[in-house]
PDB file of N, CA and C in Angstrom:
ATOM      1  N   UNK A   1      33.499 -16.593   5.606  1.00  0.00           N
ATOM      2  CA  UNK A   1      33.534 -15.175   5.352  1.00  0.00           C
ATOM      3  C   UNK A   1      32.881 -14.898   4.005  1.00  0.00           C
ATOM      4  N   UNK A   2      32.037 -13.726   4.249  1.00  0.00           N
ATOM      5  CA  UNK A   2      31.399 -13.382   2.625  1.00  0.00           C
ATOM      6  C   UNK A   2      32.160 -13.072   2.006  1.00  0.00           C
ATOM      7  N   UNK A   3      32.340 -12.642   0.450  1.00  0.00           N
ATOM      8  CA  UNK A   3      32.732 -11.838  -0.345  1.00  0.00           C
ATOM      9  C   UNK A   3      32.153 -11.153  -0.689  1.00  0.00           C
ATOM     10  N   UNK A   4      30.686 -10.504  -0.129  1.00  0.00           N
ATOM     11  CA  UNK A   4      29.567  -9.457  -0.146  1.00  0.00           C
ATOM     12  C   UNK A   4      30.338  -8.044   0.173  1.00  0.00           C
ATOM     13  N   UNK A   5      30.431  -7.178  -0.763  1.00  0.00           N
ATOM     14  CA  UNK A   5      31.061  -5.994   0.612  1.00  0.00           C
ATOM     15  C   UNK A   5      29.956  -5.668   1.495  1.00  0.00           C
ATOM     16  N   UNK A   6      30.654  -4.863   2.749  1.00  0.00           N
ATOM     17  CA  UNK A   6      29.278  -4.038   3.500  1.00  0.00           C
ATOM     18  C   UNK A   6      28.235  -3.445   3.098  1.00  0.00           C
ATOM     19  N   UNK A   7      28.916  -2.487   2.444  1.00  0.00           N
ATOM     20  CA  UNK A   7      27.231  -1.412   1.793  1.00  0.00           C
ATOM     21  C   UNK A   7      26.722  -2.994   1.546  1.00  0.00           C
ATOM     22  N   UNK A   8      26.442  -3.515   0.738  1.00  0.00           N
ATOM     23  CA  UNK A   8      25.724  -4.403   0.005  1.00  0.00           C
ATOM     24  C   UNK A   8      25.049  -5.247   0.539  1.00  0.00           C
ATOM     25  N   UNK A   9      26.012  -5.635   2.167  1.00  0.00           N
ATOM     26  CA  UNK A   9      25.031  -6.589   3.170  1.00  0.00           C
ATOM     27  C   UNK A   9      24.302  -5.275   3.997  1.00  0.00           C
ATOM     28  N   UNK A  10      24.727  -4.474   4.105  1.00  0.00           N
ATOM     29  CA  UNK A  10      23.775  -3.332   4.941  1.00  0.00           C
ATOM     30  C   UNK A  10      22.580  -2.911   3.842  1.00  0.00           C
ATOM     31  N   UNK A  11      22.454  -2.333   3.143  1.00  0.00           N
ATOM     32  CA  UNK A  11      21.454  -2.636   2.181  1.00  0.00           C
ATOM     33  C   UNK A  11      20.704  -3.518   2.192  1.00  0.00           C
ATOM     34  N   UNK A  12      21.138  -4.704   1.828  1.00  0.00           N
ATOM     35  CA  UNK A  12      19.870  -5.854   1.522  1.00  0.00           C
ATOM     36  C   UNK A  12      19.422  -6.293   3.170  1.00  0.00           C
ATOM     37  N   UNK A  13      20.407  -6.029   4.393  1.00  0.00           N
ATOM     38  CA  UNK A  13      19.422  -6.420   5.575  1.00  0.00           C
ATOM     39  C   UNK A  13      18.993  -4.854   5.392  1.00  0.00           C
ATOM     40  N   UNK A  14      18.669  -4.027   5.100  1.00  0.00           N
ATOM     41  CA  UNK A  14      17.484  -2.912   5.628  1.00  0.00           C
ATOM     42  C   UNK A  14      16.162  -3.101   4.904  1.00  0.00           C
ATOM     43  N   UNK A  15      16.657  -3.451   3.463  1.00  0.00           N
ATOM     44  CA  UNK A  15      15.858  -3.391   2.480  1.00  0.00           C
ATOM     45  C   UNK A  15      14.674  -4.801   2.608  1.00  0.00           C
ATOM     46  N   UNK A  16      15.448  -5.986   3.442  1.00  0.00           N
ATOM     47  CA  UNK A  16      14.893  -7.145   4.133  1.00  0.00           C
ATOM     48  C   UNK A  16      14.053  -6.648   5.214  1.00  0.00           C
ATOM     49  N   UNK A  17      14.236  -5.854   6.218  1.00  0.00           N
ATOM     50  CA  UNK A  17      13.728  -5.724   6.965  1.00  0.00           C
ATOM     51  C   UNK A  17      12.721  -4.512   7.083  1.00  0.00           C
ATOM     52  N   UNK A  18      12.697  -3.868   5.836  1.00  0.00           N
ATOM     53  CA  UNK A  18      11.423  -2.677   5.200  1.00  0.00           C
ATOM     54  C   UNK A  18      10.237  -3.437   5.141  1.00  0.00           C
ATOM     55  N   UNK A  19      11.097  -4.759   3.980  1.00  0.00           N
ATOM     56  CA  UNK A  19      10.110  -5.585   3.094  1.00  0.00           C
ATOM     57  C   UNK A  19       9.091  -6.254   4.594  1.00  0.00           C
ATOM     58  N   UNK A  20      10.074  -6.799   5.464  1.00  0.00           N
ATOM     59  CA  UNK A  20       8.973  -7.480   6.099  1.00  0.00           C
ATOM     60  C   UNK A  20       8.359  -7.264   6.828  1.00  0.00           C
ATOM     61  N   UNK A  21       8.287  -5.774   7.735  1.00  0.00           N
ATOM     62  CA  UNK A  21       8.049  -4.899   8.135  1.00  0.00           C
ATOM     63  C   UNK A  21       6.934  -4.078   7.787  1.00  0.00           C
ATOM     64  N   UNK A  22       6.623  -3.768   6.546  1.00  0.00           N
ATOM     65  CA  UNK A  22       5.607  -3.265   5.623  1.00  0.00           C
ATOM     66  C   UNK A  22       4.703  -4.795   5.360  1.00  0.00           C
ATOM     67  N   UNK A  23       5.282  -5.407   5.228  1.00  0.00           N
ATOM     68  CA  UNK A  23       4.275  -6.475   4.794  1.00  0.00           C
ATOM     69  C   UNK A  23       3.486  -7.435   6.128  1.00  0.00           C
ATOM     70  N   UNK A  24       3.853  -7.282   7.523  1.00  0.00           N
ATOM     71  CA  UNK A  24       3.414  -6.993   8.228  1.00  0.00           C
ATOM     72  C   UNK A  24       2.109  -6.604   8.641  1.00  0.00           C
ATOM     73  N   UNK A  25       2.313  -5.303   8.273  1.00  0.00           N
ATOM     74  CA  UNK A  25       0.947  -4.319   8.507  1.00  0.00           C
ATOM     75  C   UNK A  25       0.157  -3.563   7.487  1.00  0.00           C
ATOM     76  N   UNK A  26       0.537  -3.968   5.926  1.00  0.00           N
ATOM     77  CA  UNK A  26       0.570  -3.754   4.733  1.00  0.00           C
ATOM     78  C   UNK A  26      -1.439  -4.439   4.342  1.00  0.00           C
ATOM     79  N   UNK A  27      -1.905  -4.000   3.766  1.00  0.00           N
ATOM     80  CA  UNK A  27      -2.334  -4.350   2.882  1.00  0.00           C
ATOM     81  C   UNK A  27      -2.837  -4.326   1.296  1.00  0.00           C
ATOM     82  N   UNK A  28      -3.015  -5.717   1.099  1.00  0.00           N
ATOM     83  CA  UNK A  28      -2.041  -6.894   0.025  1.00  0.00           C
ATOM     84  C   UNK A  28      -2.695  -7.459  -0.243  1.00  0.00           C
ATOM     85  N   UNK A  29      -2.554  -8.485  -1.611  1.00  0.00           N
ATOM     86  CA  UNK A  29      -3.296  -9.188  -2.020  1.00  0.00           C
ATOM     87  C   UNK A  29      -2.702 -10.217  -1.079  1.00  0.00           C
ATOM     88  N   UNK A  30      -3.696 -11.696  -1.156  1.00  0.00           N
ATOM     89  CA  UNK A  30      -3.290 -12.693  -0.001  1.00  0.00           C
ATOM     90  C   UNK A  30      -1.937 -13.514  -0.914  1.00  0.00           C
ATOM     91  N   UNK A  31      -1.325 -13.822  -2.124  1.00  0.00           N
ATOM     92  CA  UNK A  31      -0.683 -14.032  -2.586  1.00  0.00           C
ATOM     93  C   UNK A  31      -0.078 -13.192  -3.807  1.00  0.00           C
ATOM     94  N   UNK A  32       1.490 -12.729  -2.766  1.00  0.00           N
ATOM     95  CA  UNK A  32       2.240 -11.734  -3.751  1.00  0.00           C
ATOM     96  C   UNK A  32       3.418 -12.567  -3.906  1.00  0.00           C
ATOM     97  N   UNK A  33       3.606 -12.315  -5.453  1.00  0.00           N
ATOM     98  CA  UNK A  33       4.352 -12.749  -6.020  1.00  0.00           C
ATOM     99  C   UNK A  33       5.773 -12.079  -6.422  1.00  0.00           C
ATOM    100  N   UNK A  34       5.861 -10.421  -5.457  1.00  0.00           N
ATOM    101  CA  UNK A  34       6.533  -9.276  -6.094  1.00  0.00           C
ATOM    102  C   UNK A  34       8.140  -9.575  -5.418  1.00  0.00           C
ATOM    103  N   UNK A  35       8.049 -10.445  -4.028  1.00  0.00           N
ATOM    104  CA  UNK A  35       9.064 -10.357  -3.414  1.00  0.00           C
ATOM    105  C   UNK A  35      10.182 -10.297  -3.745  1.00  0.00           C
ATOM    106  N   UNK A  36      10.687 -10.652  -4.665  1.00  0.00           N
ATOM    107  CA  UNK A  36      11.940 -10.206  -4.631  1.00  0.00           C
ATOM    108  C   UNK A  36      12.329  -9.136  -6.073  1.00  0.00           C
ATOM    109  N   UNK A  37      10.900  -8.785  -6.851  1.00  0.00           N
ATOM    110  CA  UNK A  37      11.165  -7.591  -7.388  1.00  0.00           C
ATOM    111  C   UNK A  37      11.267  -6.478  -6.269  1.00  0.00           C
ATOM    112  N   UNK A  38      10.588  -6.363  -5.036  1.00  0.00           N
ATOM    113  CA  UNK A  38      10.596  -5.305  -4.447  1.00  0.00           C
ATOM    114  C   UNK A  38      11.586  -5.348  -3.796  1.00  0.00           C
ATOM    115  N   UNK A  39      12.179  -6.289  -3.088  1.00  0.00           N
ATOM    116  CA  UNK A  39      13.575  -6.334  -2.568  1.00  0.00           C
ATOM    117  C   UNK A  39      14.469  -5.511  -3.209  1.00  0.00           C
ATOM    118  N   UNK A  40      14.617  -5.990  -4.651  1.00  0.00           N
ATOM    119  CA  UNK A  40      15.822  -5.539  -5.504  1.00  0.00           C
ATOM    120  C   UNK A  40      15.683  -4.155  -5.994  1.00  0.00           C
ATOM    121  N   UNK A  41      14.066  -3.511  -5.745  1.00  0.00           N
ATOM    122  CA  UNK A  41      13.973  -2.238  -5.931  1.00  0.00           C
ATOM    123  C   UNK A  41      14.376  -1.377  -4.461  1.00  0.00           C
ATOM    124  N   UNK A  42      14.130  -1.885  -3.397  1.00  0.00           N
ATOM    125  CA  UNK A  42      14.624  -1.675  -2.132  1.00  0.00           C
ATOM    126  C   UNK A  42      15.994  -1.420  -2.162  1.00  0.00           C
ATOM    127  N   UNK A  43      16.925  -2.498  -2.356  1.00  0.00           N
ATOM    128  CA  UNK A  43      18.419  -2.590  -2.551  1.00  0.00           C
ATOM    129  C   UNK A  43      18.741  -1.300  -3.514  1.00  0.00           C
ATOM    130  N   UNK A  44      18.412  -1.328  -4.846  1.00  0.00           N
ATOM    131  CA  UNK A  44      18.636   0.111  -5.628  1.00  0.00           C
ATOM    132  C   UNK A  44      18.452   0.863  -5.675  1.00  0.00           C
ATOM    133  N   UNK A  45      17.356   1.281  -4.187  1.00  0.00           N
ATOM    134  CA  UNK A  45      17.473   2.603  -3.961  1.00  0.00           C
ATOM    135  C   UNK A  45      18.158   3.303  -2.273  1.00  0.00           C
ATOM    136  N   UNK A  46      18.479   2.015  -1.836  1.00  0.00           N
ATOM    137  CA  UNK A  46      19.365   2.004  -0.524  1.00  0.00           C
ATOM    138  C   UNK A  46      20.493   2.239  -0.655  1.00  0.00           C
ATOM    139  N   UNK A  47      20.715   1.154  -1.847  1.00  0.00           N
ATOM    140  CA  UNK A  47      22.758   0.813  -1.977  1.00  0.00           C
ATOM    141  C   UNK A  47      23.495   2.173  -1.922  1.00  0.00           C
ATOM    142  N   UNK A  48      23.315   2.984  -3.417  1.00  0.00           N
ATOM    143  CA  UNK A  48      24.075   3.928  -3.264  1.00  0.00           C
ATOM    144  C   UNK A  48      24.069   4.905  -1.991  1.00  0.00           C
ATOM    145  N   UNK A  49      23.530   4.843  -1.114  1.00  0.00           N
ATOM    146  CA  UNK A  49      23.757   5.657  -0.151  1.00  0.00           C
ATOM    147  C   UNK A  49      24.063   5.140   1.092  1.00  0.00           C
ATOM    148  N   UNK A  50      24.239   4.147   1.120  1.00  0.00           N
ATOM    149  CA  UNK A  50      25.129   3.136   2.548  1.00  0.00           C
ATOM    150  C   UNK A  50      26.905   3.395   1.853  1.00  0.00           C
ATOM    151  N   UNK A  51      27.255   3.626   2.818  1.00  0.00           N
ATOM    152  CA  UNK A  51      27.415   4.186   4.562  1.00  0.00           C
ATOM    153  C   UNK A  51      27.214   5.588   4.018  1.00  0.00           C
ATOM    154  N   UNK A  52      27.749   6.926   2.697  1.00  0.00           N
ATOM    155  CA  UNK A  52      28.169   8.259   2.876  1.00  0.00           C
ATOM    156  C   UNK A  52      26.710   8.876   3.480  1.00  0.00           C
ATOM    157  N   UNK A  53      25.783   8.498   2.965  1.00  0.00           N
ATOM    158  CA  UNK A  53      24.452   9.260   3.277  1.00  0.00           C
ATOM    159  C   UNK A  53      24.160   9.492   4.761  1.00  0.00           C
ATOM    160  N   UNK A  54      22.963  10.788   5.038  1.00  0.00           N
ATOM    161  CA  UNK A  54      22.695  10.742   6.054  1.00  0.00           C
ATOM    162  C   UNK A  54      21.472   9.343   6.576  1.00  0.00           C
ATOM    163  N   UNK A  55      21.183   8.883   7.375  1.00  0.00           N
ATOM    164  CA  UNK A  55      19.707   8.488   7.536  1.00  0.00           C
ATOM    165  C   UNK A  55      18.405   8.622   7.018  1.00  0.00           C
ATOM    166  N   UNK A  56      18.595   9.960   7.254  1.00  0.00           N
ATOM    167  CA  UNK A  56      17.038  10.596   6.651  1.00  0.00           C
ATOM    168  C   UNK A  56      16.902  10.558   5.019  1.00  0.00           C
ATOM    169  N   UNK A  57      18.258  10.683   4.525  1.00  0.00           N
ATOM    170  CA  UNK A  57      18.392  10.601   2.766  1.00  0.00           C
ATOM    171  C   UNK A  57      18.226   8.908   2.739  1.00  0.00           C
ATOM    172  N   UNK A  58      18.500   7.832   3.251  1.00  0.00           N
ATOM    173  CA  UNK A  58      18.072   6.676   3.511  1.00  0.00           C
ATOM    174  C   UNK A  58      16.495   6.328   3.371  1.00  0.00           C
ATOM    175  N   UNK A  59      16.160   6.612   4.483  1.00  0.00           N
ATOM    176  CA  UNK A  59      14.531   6.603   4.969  1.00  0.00           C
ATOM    177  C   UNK A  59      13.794   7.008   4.057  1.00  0.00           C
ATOM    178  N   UNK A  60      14.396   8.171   2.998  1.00  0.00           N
ATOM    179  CA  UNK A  60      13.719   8.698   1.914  1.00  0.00           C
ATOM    180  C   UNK A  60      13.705   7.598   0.580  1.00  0.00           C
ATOM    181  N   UNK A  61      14.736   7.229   0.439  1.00  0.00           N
ATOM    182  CA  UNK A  61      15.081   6.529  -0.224  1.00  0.00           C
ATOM    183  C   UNK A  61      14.344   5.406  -0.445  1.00  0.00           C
ATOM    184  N   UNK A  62      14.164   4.227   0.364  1.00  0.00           N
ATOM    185  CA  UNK A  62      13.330   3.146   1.080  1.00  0.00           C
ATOM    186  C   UNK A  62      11.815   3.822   0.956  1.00  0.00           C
ATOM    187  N   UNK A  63      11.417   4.487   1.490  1.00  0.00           N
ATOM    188  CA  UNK A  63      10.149   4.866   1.235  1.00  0.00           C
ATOM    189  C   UNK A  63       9.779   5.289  -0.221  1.00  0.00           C
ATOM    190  N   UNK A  64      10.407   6.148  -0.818  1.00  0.00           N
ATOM    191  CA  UNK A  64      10.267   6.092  -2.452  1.00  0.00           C
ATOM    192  C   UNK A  64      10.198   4.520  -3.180  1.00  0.00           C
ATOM    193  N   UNK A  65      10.773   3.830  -2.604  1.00  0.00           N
ATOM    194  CA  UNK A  65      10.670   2.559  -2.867  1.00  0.00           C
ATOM    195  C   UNK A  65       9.018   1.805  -2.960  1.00  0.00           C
ATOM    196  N   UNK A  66       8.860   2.345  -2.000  1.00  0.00           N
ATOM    197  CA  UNK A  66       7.271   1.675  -1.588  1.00  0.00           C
ATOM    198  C   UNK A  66       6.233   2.598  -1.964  1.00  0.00           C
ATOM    199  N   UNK A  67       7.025   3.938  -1.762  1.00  0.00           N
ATOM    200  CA  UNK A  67       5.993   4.518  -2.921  1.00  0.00           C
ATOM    201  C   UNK A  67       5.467   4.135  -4.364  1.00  0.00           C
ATOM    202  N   UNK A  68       6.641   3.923  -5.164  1.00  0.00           N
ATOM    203  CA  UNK A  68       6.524   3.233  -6.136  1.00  0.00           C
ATOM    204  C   UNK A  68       5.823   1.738  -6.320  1.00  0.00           C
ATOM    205  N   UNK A  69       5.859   1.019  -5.619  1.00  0.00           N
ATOM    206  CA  UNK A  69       5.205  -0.394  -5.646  1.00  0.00           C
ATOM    207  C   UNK A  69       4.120   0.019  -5.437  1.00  0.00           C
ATOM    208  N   UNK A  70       3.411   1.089  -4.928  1.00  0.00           N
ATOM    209  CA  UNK A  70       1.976   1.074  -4.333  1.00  0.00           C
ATOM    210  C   UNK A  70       1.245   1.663  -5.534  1.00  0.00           C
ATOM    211  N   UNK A  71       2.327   2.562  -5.963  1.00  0.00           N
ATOM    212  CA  UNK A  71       1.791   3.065  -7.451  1.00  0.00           C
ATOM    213  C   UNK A  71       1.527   2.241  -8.574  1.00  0.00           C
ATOM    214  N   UNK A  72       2.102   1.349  -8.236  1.00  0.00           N
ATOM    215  CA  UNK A  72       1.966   0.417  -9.877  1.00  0.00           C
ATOM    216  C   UNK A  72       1.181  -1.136  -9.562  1.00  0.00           C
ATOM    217  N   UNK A  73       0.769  -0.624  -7.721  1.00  0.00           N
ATOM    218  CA  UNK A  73      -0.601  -1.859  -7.747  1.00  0.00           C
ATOM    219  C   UNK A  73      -1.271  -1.524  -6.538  1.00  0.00           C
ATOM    220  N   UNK A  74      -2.504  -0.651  -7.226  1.00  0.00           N
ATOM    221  CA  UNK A  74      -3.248  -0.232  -6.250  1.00  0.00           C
ATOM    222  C   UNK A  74      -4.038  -1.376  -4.803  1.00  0.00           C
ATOM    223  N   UNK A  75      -3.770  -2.662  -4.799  1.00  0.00           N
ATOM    224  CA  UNK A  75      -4.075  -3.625  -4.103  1.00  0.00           C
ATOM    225  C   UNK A  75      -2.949  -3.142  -2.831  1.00  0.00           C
ATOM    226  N   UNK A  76      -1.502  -2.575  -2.911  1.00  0.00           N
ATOM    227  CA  UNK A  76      -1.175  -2.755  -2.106  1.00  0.00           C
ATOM    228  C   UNK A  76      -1.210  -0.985  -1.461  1.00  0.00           C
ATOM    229  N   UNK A  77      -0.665  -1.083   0.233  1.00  0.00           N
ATOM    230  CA  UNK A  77      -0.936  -0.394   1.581  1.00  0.00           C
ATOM    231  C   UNK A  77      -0.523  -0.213   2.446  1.00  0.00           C
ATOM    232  N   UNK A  78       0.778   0.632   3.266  1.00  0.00           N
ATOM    233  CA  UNK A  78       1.155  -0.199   3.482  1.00  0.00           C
ATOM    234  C   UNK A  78       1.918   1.197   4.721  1.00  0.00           C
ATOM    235  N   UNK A  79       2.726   0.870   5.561  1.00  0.00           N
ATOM    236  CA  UNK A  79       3.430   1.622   6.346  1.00  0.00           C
ATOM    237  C   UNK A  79       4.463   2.486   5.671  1.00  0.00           C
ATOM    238  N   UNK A  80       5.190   3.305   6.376  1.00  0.00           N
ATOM    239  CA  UNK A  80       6.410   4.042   5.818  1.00  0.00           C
ATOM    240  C   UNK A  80       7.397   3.791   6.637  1.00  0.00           C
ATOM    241  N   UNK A  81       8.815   3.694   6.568  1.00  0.00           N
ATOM    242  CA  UNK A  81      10.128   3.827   6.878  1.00  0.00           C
ATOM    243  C   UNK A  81       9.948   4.860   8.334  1.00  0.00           C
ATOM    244  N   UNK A  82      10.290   4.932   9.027  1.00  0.00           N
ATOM    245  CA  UNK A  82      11.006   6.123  10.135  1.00  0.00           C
ATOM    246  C   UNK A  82      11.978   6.279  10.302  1.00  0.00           C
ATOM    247  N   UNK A  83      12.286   4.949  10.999  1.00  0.00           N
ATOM    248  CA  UNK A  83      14.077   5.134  11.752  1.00  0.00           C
ATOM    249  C   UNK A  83      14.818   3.956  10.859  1.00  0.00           C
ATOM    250  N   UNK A  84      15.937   4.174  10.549  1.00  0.00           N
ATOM    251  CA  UNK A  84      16.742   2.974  10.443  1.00  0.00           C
ATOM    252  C   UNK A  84      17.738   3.099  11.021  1.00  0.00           C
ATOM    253  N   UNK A  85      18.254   1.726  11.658  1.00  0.00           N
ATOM    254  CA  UNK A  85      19.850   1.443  12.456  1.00  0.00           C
ATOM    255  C   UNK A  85      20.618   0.453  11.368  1.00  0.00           C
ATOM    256  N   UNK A  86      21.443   1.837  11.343  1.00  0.00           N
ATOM    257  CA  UNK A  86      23.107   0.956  10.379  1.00  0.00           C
ATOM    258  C   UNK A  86      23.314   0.269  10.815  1.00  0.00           C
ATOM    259  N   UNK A  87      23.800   0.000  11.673  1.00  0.00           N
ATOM    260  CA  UNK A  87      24.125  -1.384  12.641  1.00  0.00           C
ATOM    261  C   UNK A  87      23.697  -2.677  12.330  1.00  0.00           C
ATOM    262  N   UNK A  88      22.501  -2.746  12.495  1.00  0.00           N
ATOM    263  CA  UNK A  88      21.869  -4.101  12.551  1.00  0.00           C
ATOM    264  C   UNK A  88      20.679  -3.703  11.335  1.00  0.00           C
ATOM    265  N   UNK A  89      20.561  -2.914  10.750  1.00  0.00           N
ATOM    266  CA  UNK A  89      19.681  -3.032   9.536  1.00  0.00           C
ATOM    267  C   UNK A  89      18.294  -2.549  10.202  1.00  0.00           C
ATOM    268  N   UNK A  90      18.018  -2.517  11.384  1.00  0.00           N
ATOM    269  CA  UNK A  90      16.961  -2.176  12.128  1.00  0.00           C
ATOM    270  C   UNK A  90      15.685  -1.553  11.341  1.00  0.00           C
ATOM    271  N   UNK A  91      14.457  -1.348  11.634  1.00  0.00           N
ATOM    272  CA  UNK A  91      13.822  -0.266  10.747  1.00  0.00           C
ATOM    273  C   UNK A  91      12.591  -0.119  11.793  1.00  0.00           C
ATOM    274  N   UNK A  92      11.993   0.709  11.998  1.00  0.00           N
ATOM    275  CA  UNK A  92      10.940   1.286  12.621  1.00  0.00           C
ATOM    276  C   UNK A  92       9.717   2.068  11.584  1.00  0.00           C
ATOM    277  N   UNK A  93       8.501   1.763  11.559  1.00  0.00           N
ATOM    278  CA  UNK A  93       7.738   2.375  10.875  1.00  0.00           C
ATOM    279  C   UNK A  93       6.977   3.041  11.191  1.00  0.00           C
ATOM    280  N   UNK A  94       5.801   3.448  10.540  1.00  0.00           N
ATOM    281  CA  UNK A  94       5.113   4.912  10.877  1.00  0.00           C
ATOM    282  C   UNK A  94       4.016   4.402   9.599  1.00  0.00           C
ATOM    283  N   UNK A  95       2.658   4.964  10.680  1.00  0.00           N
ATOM    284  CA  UNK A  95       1.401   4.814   9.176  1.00  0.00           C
ATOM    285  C   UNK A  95       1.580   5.555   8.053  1.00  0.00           C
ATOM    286  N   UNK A  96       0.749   5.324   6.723  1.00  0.00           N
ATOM    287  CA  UNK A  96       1.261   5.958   5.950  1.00  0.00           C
ATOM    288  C   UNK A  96       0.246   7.009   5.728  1.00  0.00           C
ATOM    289  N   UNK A  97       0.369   8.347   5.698  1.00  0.00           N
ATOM    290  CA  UNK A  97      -0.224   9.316   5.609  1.00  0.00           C
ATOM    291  C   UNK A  97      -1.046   9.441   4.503  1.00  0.00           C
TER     292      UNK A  97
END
């Protein structure tokens, strides 16, 4: 049994499954070294809003995320957030406009 609470494992699997998801269909330099700065920027902008938030304040959330990484290295490209499932951390994306 963890001693993780929920929010915290729901978080880091969404914020896991943004990351790999975007990186996917992302383009990137062929060796990034950011992974687990972007994770942990993922996680801090997920956490506080697992479970009270709606979805869509989620999705916003996560995508500000990647907004930001793209801003501070024009090499990267990358998809956006759509859907996420609480449940299983799920995530569905969408090109980025």
């Amino acid at each position: 049994m963890s001693d993780t609470p929920d929010p915290d494992r729901a978080a880091r699997a969404i914020a896991e499954n943004v990351y790999a998801a975007f990186c996917r269909v992302a383009t990137m330099p062929a060796e990034l070294l950011e992974e687990q700065t972007v994770l942990a920027r993922l996680v801090e902008a997920i956490r506080p809003l697992v479970p009270t938030s709606s979805l869509g304040a989620i999705v916003e959330a996560a995508n500000g995320a990647l907004d930001a990484w793209e801003q501070r290295d024009a090499d990267v490209h990358g998809p956006r957030v759509e859907e996420i499932d609480l449940g299983d951390g799920a995530v569905n994306m969408r090109a980025n406009k």
